[in-house]
C-alpha atoms as a PDB file:
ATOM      1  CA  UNK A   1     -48.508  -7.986   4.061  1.00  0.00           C
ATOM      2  CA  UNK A   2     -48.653 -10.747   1.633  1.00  0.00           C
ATOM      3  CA  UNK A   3     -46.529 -13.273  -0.095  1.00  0.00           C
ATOM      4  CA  UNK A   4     -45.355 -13.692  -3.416  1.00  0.00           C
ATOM      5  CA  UNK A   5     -45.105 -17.454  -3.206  1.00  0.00           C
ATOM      6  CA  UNK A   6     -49.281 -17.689  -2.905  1.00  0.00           C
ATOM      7  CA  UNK A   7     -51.145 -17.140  -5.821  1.00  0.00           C
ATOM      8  CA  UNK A   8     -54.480 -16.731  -4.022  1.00  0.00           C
ATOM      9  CA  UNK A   9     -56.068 -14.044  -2.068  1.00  0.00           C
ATOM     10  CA  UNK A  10     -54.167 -13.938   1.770  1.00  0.00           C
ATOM     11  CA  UNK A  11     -52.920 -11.673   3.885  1.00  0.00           C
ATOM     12  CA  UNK A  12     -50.863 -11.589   6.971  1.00  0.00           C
ATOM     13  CA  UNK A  13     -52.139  -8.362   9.400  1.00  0.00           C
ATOM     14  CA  UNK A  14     -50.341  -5.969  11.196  1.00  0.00           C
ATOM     15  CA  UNK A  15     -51.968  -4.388  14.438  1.00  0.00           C
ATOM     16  CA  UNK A  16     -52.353  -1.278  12.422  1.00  0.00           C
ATOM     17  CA  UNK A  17     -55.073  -0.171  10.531  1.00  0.00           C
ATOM     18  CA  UNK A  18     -58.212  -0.897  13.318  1.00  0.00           C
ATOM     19  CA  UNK A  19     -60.847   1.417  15.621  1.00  0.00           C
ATOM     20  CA  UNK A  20     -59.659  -0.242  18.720  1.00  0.00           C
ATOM     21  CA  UNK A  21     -57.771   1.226  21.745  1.00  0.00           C
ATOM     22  CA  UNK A  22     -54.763   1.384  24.173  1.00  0.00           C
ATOM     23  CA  UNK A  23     -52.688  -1.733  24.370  1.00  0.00           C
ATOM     24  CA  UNK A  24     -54.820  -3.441  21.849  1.00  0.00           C
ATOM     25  CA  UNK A  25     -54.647  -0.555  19.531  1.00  0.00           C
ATOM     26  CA  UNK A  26     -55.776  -0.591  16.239  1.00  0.00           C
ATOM     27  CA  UNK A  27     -56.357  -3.693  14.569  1.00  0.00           C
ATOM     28  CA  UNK A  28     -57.051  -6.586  17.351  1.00  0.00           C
ATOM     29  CA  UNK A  29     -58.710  -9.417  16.058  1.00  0.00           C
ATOM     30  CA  UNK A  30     -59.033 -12.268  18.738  1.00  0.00           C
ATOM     31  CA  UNK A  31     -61.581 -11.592  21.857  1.00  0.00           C
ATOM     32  CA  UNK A  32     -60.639 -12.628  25.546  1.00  0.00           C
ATOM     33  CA  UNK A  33     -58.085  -9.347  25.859  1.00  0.00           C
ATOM     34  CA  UNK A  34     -60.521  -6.848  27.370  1.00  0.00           C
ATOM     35  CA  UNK A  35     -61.638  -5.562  23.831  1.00  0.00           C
ATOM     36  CA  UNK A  36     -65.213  -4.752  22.484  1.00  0.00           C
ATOM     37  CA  UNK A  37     -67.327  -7.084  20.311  1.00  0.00           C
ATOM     38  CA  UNK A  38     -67.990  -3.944  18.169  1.00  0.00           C
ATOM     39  CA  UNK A  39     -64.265  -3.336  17.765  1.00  0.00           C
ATOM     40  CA  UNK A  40     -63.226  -6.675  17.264  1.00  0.00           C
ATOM     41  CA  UNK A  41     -66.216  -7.078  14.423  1.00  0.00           C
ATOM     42  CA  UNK A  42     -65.065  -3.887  12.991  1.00  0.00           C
ATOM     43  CA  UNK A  43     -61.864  -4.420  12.314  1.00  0.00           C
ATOM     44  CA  UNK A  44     -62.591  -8.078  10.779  1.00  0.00           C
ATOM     45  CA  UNK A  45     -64.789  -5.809   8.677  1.00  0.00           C
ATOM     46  CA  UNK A  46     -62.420  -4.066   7.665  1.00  0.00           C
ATOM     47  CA  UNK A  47     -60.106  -7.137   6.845  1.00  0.00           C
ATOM     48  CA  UNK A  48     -62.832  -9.716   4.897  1.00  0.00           C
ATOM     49  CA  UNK A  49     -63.591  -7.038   2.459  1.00  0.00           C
ATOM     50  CA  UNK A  50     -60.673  -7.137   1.468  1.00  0.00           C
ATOM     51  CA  UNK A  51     -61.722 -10.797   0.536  1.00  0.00           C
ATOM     52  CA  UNK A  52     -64.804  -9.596  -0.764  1.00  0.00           C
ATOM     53  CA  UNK A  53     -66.668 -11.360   2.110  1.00  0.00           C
ATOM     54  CA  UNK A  54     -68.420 -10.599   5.152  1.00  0.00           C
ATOM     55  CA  UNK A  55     -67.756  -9.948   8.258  1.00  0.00           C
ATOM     56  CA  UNK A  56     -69.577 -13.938   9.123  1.00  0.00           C
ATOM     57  CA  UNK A  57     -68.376 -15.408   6.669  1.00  0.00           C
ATOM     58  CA  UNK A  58     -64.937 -16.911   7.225  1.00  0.00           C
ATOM     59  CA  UNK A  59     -64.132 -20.378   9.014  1.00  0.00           C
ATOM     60  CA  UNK A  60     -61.471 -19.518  12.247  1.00  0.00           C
ATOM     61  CA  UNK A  61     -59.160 -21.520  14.559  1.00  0.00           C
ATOM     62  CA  UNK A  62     -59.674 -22.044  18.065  1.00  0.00           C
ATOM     63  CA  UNK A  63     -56.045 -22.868  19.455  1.00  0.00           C
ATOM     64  CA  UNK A  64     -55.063 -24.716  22.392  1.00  0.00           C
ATOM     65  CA  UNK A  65     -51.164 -24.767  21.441  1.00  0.00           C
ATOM     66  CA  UNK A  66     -52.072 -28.638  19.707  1.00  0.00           C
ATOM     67  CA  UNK A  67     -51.266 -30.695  16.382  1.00  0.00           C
ATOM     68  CA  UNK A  68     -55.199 -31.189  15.317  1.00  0.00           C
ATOM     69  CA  UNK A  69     -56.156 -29.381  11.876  1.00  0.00           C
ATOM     70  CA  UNK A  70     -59.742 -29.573  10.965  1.00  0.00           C
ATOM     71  CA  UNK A  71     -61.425 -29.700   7.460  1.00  0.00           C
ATOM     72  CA  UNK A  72     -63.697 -26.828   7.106  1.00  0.00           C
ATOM     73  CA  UNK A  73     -66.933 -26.312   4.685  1.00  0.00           C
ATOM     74  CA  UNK A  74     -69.694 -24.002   3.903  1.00  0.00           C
ATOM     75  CA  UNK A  75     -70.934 -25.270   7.447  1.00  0.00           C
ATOM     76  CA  UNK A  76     -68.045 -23.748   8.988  1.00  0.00           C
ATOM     77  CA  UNK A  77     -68.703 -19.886   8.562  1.00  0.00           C
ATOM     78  CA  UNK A  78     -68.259 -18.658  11.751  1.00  0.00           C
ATOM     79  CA  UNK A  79     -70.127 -15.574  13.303  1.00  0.00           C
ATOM     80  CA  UNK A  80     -67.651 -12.869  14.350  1.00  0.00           C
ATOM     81  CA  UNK A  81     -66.960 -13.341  18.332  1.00  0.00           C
ATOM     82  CA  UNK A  82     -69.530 -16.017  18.919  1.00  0.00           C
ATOM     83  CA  UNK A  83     -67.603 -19.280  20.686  1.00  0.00           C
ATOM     84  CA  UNK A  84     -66.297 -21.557  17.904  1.00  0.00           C
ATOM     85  CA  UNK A  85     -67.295 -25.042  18.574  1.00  0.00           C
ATOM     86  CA  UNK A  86     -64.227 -26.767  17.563  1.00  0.00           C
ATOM     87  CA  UNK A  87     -60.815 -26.967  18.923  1.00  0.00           C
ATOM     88  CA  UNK A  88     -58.432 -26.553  15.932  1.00  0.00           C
ATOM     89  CA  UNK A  89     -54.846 -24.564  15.660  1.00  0.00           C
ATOM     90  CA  UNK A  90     -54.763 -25.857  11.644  1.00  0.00           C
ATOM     91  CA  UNK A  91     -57.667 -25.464   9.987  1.00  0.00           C
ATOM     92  CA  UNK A  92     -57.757 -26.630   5.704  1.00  0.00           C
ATOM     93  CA  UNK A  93     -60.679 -26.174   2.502  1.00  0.00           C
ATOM     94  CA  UNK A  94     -61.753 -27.043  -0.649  1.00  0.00           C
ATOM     95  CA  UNK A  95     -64.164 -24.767  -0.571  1.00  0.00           C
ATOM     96  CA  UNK A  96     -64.334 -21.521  -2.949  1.00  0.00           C
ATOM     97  CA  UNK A  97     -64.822 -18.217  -1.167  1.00  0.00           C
ATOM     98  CA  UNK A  98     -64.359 -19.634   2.279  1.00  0.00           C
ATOM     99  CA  UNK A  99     -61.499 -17.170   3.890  1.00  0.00           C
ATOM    100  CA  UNK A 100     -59.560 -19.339   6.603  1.00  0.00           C
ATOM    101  CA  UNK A 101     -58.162 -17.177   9.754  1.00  0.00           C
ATOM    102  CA  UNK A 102     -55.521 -18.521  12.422  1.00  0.00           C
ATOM    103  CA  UNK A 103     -54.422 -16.217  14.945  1.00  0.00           C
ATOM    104  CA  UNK A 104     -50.699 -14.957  16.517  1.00  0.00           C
ATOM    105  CA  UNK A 105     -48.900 -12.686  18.972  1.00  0.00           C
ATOM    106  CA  UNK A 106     -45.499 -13.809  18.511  1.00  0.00           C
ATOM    107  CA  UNK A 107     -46.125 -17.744  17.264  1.00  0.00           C
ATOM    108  CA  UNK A 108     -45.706 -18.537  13.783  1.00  0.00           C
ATOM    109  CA  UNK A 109     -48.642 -18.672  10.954  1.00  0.00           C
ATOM    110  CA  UNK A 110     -48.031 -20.328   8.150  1.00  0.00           C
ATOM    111  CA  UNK A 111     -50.411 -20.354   5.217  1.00  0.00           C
ATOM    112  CA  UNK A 112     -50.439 -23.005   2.694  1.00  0.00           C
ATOM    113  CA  UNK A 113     -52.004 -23.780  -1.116  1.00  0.00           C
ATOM    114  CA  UNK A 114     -51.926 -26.156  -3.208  1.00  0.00           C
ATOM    115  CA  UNK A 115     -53.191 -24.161  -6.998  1.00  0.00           C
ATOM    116  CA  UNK A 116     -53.142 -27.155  -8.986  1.00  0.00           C
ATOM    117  CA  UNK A 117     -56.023 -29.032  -6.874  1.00  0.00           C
ATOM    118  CA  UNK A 118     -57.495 -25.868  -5.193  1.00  0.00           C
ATOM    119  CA  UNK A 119     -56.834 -26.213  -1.273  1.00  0.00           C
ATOM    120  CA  UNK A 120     -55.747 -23.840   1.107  1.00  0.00           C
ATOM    121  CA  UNK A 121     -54.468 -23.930   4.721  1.00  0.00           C
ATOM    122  CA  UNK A 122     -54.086 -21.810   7.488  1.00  0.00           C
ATOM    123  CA  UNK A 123     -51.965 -23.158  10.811  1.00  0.00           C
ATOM    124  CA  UNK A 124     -50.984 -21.618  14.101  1.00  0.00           C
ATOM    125  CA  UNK A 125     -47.272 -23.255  14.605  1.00  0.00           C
ATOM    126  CA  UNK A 126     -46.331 -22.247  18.613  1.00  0.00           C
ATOM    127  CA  UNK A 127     -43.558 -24.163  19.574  1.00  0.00           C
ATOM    128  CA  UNK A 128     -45.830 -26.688  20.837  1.00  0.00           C
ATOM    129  CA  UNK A 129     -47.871 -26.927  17.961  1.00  0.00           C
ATOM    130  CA  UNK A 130     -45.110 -27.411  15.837  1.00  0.00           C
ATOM    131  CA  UNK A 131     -43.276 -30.102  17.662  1.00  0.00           C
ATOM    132  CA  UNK A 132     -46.231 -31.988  17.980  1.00  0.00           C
ATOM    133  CA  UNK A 133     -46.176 -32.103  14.059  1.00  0.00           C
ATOM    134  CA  UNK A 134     -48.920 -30.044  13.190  1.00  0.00           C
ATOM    135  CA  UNK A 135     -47.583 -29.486   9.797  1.00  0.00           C
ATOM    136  CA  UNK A 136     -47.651 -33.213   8.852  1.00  0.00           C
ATOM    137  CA  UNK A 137     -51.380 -33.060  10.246  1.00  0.00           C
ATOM    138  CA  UNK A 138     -51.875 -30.235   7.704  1.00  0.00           C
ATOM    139  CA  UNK A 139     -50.372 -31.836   4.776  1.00  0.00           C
ATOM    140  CA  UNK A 140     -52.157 -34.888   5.470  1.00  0.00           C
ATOM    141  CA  UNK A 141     -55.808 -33.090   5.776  1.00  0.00           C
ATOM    142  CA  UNK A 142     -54.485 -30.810   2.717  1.00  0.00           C
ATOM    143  CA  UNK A 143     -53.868 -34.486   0.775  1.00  0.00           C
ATOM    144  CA  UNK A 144     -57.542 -35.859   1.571  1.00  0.00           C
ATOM    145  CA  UNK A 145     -58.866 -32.861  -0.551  1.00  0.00           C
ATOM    146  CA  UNK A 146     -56.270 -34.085  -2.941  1.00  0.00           C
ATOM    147  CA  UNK A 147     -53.626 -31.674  -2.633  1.00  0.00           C
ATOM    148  CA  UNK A 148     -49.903 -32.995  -3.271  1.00  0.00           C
ATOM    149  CA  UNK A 149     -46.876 -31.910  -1.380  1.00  0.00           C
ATOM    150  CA  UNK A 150     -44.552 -31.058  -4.326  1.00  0.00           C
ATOM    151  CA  UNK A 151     -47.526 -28.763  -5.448  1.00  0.00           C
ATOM    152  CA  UNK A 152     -47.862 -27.389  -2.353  1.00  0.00           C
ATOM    153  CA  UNK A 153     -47.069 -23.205  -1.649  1.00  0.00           C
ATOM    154  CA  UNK A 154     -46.551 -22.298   1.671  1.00  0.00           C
ATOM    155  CA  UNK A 155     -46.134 -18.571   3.254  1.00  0.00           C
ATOM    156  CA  UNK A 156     -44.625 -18.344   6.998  1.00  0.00           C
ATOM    157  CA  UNK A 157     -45.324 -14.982   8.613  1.00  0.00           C
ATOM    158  CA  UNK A 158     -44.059 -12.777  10.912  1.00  0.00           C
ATOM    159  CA  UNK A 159     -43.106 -14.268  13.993  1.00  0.00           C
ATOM    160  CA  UNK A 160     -40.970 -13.747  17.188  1.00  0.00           C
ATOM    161  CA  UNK A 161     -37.107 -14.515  15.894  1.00  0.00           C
ATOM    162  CA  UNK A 162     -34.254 -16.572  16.685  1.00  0.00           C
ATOM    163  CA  UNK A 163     -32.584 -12.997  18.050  1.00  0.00           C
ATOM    164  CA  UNK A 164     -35.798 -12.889  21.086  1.00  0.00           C
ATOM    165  CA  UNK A 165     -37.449 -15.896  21.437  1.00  0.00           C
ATOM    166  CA  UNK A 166     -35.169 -16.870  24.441  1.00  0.00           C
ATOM    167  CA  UNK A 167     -35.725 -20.431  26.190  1.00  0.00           C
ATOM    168  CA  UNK A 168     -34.843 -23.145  28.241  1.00  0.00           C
ATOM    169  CA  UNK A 169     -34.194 -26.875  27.408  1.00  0.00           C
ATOM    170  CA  UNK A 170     -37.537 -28.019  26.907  1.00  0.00           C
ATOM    171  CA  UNK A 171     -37.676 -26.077  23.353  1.00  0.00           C
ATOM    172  CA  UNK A 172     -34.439 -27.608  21.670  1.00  0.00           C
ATOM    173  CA  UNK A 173     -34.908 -30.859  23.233  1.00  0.00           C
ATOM    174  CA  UNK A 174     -38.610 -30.494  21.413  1.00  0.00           C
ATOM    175  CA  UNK A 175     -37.243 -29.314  18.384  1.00  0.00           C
ATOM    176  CA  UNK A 176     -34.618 -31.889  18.107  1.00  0.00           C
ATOM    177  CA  UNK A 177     -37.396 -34.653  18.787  1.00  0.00           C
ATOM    178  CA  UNK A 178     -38.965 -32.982  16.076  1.00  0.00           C
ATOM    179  CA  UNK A 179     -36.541 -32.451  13.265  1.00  0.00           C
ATOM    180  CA  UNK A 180     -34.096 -34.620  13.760  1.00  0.00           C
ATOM    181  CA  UNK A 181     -30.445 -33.518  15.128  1.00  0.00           C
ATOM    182  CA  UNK A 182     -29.473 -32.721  11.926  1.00  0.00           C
ATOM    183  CA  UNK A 183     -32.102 -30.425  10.226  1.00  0.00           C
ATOM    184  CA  UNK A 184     -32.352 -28.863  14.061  1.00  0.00           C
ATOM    185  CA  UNK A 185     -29.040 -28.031  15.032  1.00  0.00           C
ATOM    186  CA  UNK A 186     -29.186 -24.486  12.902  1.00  0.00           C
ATOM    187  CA  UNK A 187     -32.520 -23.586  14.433  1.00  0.00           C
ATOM    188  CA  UNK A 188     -30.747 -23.768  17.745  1.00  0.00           C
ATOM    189  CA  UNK A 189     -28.071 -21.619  19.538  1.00  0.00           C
ATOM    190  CA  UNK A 190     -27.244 -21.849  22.696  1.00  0.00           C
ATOM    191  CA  UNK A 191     -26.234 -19.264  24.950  1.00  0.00           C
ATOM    192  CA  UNK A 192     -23.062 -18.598  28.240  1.00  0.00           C
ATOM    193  CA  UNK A 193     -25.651 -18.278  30.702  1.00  0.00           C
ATOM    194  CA  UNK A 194     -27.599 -21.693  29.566  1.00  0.00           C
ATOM    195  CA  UNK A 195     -30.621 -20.430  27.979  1.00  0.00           C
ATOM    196  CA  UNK A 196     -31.494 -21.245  24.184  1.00  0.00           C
ATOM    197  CA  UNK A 197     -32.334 -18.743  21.637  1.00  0.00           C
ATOM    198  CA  UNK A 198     -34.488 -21.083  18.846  1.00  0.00           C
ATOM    199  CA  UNK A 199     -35.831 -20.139  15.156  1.00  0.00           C
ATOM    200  CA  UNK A 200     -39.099 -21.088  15.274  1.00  0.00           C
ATOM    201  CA  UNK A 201     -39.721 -19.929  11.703  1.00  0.00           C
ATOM    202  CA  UNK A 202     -36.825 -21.360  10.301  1.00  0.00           C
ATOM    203  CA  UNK A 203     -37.723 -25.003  11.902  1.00  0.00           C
ATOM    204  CA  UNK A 204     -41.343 -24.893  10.071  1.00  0.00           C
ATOM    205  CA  UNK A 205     -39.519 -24.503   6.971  1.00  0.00           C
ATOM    206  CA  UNK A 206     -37.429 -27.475   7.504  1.00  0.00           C
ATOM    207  CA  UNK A 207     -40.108 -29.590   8.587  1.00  0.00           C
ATOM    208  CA  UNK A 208     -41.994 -28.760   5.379  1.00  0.00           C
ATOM    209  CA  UNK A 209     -39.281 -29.491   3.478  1.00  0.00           C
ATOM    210  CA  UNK A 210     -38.923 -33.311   5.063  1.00  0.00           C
ATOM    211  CA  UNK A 211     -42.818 -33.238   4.176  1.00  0.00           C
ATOM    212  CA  UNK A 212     -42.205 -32.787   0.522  1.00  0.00           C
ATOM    213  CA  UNK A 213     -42.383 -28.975  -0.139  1.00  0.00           C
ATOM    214  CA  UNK A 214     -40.200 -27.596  -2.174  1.00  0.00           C
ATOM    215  CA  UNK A 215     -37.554 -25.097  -1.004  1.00  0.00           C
ATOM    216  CA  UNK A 216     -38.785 -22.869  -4.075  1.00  0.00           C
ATOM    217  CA  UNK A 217     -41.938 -22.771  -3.027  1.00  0.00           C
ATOM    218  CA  UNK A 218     -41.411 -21.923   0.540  1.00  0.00           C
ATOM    219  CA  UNK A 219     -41.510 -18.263   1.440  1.00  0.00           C
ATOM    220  CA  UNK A 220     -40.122 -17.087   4.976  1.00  0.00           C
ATOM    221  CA  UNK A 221     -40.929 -13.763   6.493  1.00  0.00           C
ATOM    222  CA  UNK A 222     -37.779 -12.100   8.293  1.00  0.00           C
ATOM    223  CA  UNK A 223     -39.572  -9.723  10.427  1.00  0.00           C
ATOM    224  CA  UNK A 224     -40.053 -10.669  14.129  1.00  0.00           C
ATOM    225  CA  UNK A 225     -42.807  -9.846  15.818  1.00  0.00           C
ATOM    226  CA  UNK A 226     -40.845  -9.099  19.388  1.00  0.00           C
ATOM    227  CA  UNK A 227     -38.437  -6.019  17.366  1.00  0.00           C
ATOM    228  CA  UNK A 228     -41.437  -4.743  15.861  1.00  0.00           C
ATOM    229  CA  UNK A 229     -44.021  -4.447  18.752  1.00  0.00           C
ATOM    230  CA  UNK A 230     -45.364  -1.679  17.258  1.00  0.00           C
ATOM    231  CA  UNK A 231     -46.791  -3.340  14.232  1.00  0.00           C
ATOM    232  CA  UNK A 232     -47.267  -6.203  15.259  1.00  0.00           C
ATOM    233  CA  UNK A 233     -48.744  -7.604  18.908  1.00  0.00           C
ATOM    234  CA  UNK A 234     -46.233  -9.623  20.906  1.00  0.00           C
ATOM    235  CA  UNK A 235     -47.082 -11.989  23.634  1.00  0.00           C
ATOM    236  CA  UNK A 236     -43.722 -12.073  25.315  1.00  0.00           C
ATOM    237  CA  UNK A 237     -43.063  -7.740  24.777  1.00  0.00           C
ATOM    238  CA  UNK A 238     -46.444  -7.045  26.249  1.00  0.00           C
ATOM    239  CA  UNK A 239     -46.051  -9.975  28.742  1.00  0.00           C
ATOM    240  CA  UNK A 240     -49.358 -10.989  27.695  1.00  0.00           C
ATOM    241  CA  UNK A 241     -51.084  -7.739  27.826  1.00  0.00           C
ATOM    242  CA  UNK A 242     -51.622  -7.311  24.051  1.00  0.00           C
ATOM    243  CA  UNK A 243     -54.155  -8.339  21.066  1.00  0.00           C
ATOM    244  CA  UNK A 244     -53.657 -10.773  18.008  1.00  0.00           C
ATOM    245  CA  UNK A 245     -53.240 -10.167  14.421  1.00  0.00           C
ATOM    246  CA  UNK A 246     -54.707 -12.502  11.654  1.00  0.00           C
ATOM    247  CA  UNK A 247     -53.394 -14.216   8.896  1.00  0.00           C
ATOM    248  CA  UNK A 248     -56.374 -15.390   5.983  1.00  0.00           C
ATOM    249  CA  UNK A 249     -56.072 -16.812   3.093  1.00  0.00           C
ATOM    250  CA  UNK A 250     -58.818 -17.672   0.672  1.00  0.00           C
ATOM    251  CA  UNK A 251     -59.544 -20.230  -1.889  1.00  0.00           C
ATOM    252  CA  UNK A 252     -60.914 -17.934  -5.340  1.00  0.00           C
ATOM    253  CA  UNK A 253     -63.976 -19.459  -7.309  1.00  0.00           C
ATOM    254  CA  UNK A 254     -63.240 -21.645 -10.125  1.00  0.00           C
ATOM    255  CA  UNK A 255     -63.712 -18.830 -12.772  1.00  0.00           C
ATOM    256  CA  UNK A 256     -61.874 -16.341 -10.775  1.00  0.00           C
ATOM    257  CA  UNK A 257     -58.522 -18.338 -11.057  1.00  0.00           C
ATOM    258  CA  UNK A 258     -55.881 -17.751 -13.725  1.00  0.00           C
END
């Protein structure tokens, strides 16, 4: 699926439309899950020529649930399934024809661009993630390159919802830290038995908005990731036994823009 808010070539994928198997049938695209190299490199195949790219030819994420976003380059093409030497859940470019992968099962991707000074973002927003302020961390590595915030267009994915992704404390209280009382209290809901249900994709909004982002140029997927296990792969359906889909976005050559 893709977004009408983002004028470049991106994508968010489903787990539909790949060669692999059982409970990381079709389109898996993170290793570690019991897939094959050969699958996994197919079905990126199948995805970067979409781009127009190969299959080693896009720069990738390697999350550990923290805030740090890396600046990627030419030097940064990764080779499908090798280790990645980095540890980045946001990763941003200047670079033309560089497609940018982050990965999720149920946390929320969130691509960004800035078409008036050419840069491009792609961030993996878990809960932690997010509360640790990722998205300032993005906006910040986006503004080295020269982006601006009030230029800035940013597409959040498919993700688990408010109506599944069930918690305790620790989440609001994050959240709240986070956001402020205010800008949190809508993303939050809690219910008789104690536990919190929390709108992970609505609080990324928010927080880009208190970045600088417009509302207008924010565009929020509705779909959750949980209620629709069967195109996309949940973490917390599967109870971990599942695969990841992608979500790329690509910054076009200079004479390739409109």
């Amino acid at each position: 699926m893709t977004s009408d808010c983002i004028p470049f070539r991106h994508a968010f994928t489903t787990r539909l439309g790949g060669v692999s198997t059982g409970y990381l049938s079709s389109l898996n695209l993170i290793g570690g899950h019991g897939d094959e190299t050969e699958n996994i490199r197919e079905n990126f195949r199948r995805v970067t020529a979409l781009f127009g790219v190969g299959v080693d030819d896009c720069a990738v994420t390697r999350q550990v649930h923290g805030n740090t976003v890396r600046t990627v380059t030419e030097a940064d093409r990764h080779v499908c399934c090798s280790p990645v030497s980095y540890e980045a859940d946001g990763i941003v470019t200047a670079t033309p024809g560089l497609p940018l992968f982050c990965f999720t099962a149920d946390c929320v991707p969130v691509l960004l661009c800035d078409p008036v000074h050419a840069v491009v973002g792609a961030v993996h927003c878990g809960w932690r993630s997010s509360t640790a302020d990722i998205l300032k961390n993005a906006l910040k590595a986006m503004g080295a390159l020269g982006a601006e915030a009030a230029e800035i267009r940013a597409a959040i994915g498919p993700a688990i919802g408010k109506c599944c992704f069930e918690t305790d404390a620790d989440v609001p209280e994050a959240v709240i830290a986070w956001l402020g009382a205010k800008d949190a209290a809508p993303t939050i809901k809690q219910r008789e038995d104690g536990k919190y249900l929390v709108d992970l994709r609505e609080a990324n909004a928010r927080r880009l908005t208190q970045l600088g982002v417009l509302p207008e140029h924010i565009d929020l997927s509705e779909e959750c990731t949980f209620c629709s296990h069967e195109k996309y792969f949940s973490h917390r359906y599967t109870r971990g036994k599942r695969g990841g889909q992608g979500a790329c976005i690509m910054l076009p050559k200079p004479e390739e823009r409109l």
